[in-house]
C-alpha atoms as a PDB file:
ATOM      1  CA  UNK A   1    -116.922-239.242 203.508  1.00  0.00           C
ATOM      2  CA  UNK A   2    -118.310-236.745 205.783  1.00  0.00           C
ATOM      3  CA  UNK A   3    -120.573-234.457 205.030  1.00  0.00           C
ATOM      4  CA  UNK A   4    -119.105-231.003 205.336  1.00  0.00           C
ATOM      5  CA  UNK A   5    -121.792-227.376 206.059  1.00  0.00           C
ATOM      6  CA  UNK A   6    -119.330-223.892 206.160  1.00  0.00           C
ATOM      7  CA  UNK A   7    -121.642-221.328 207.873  1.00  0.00           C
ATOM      8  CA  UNK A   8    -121.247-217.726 207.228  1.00  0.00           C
ATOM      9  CA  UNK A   9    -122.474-215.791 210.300  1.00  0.00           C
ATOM     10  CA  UNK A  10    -122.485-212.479 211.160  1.00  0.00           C
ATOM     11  CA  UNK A  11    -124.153-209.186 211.443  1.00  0.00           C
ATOM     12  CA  UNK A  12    -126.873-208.165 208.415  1.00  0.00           C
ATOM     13  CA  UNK A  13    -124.452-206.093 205.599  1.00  0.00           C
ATOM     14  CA  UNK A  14    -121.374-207.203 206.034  1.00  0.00           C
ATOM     15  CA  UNK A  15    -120.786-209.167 202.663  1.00  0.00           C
ATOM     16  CA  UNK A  16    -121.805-213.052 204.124  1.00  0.00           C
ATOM     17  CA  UNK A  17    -123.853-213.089 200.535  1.00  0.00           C
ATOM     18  CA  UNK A  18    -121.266-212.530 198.647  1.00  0.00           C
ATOM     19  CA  UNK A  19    -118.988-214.622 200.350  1.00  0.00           C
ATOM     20  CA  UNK A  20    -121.616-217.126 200.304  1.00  0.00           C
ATOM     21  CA  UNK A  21    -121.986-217.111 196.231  1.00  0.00           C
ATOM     22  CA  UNK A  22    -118.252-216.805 195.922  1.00  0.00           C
ATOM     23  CA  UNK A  23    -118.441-220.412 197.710  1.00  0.00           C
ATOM     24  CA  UNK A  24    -120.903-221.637 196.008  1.00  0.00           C
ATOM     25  CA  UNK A  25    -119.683-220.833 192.551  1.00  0.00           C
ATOM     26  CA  UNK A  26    -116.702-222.472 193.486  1.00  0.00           C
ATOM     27  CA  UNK A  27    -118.093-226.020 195.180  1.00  0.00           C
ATOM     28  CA  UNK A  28    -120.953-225.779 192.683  1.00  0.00           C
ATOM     29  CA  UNK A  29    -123.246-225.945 195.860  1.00  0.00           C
ATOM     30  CA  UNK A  30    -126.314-224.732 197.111  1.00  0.00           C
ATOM     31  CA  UNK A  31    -126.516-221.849 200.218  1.00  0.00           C
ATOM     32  CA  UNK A  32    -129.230-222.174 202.831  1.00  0.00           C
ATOM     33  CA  UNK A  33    -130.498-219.142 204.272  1.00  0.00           C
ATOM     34  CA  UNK A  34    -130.727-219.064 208.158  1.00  0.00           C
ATOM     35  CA  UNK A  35    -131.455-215.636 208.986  1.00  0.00           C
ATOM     36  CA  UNK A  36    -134.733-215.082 210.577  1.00  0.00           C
ATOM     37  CA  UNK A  37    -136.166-212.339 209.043  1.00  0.00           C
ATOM     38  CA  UNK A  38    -135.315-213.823 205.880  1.00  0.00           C
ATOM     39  CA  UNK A  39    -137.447-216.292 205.865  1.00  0.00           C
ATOM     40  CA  UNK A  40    -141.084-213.726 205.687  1.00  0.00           C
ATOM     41  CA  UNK A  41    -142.198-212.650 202.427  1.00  0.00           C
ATOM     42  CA  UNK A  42    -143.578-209.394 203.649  1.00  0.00           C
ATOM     43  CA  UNK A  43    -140.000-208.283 205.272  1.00  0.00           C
ATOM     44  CA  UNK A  44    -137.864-206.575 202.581  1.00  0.00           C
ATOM     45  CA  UNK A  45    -136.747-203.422 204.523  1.00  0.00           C
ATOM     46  CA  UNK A  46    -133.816-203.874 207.428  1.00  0.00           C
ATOM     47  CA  UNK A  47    -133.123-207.572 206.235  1.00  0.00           C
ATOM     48  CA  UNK A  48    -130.827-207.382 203.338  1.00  0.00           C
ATOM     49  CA  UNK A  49    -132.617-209.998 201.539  1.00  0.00           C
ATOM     50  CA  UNK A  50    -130.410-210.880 198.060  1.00  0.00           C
ATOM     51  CA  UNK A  51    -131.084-209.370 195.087  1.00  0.00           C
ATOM     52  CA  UNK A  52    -132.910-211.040 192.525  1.00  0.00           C
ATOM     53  CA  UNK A  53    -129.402-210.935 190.593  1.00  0.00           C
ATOM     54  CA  UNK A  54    -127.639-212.521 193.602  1.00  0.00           C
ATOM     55  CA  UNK A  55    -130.263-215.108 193.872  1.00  0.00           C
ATOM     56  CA  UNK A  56    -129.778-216.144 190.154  1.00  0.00           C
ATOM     57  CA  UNK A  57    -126.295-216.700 190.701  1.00  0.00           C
ATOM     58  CA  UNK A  58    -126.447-219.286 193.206  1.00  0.00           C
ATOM     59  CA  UNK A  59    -129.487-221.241 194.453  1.00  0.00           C
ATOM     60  CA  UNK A  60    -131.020-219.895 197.898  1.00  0.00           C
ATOM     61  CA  UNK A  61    -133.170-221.906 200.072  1.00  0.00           C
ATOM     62  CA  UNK A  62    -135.530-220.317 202.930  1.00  0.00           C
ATOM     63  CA  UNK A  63    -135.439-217.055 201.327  1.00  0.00           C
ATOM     64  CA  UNK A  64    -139.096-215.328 201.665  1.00  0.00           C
ATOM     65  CA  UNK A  65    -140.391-218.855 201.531  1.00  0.00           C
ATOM     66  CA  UNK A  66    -143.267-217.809 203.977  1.00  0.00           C
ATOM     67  CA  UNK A  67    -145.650-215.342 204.997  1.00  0.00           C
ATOM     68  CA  UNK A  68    -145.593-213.758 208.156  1.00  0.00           C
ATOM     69  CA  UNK A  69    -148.628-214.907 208.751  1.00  0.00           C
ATOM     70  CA  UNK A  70    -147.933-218.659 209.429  1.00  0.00           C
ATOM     71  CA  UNK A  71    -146.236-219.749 212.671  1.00  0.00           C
ATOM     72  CA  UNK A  72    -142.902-220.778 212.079  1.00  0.00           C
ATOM     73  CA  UNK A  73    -140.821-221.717 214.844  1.00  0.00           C
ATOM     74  CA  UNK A  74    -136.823-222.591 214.973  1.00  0.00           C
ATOM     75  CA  UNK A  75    -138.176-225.847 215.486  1.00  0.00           C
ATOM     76  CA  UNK A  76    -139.617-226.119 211.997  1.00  0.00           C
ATOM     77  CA  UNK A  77    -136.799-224.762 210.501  1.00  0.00           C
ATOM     78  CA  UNK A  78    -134.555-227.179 212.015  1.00  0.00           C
ATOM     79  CA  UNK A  79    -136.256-229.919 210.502  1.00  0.00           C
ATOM     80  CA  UNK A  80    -136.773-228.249 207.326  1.00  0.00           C
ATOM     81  CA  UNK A  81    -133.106-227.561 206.765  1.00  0.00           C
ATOM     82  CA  UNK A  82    -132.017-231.235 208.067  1.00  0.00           C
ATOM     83  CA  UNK A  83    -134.448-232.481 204.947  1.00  0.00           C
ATOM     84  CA  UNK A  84    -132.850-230.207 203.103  1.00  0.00           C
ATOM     85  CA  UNK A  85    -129.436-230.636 203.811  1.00  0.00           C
ATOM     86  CA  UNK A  86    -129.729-234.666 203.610  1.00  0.00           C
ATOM     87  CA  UNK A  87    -130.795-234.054 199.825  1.00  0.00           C
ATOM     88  CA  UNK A  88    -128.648-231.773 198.727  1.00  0.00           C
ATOM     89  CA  UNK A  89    -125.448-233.397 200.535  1.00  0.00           C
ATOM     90  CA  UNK A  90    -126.728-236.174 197.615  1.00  0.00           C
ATOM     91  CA  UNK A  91    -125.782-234.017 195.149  1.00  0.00           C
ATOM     92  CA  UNK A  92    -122.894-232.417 196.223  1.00  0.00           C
ATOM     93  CA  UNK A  93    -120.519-231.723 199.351  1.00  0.00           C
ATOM     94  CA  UNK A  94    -119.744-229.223 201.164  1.00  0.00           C
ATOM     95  CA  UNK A  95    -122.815-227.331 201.025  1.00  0.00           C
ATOM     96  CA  UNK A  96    -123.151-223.650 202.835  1.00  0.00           C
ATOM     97  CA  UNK A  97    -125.061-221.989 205.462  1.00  0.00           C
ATOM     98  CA  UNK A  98    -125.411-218.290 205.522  1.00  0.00           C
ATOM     99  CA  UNK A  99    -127.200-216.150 208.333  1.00  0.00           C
END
């Protein structure tokens, strides 16, 4: 079987969240953050960054996962999600992308 991502783009505040935990309620999967301001700790103003009720509801990955600080490139995250993606397509299919 192939291995199926849905990706949720779109402008910051438009509901792709929601949409996105709606989804994963539903496949019982996991949602992979791929917005770029997401990803730095320090950045909680302009981003739209889920809620800490929105992130109990479904499991987020790359959300505020570094600090500014550190270089990270679209490189790294590229391989980061790949790993990511190959272990949670293990547990379940599709799996979602939201940024």
């Amino acid at each position: 079987m192939n291995n199926i991502l849905l990706s949720i783009i779109g402008p910051t505040a438009i509901g792709k969240t929601s949409l996105a935990i709606q989804l994963a309620k539903e496949y019982q999967s996991d949602i992979i953050s791929a917005d770029s301001r997401q990803f730095f700790q320090e950045m909680n103003i302009g981003t739209a960054v889920p809620s800490k009720q929105e992130l109990e509801m479904a499991k987020h990955h790359f959300i505020q996962h570094i600090s500014i600080q550190q270089e990270y490139t679209v490189g790294d995250f590229e391989k980061d999600a790949l790993n990511k993606l190959d272990y949670l397509f293990t547990k379940n299919n599709p799996q979602i992308m939201v940024g």
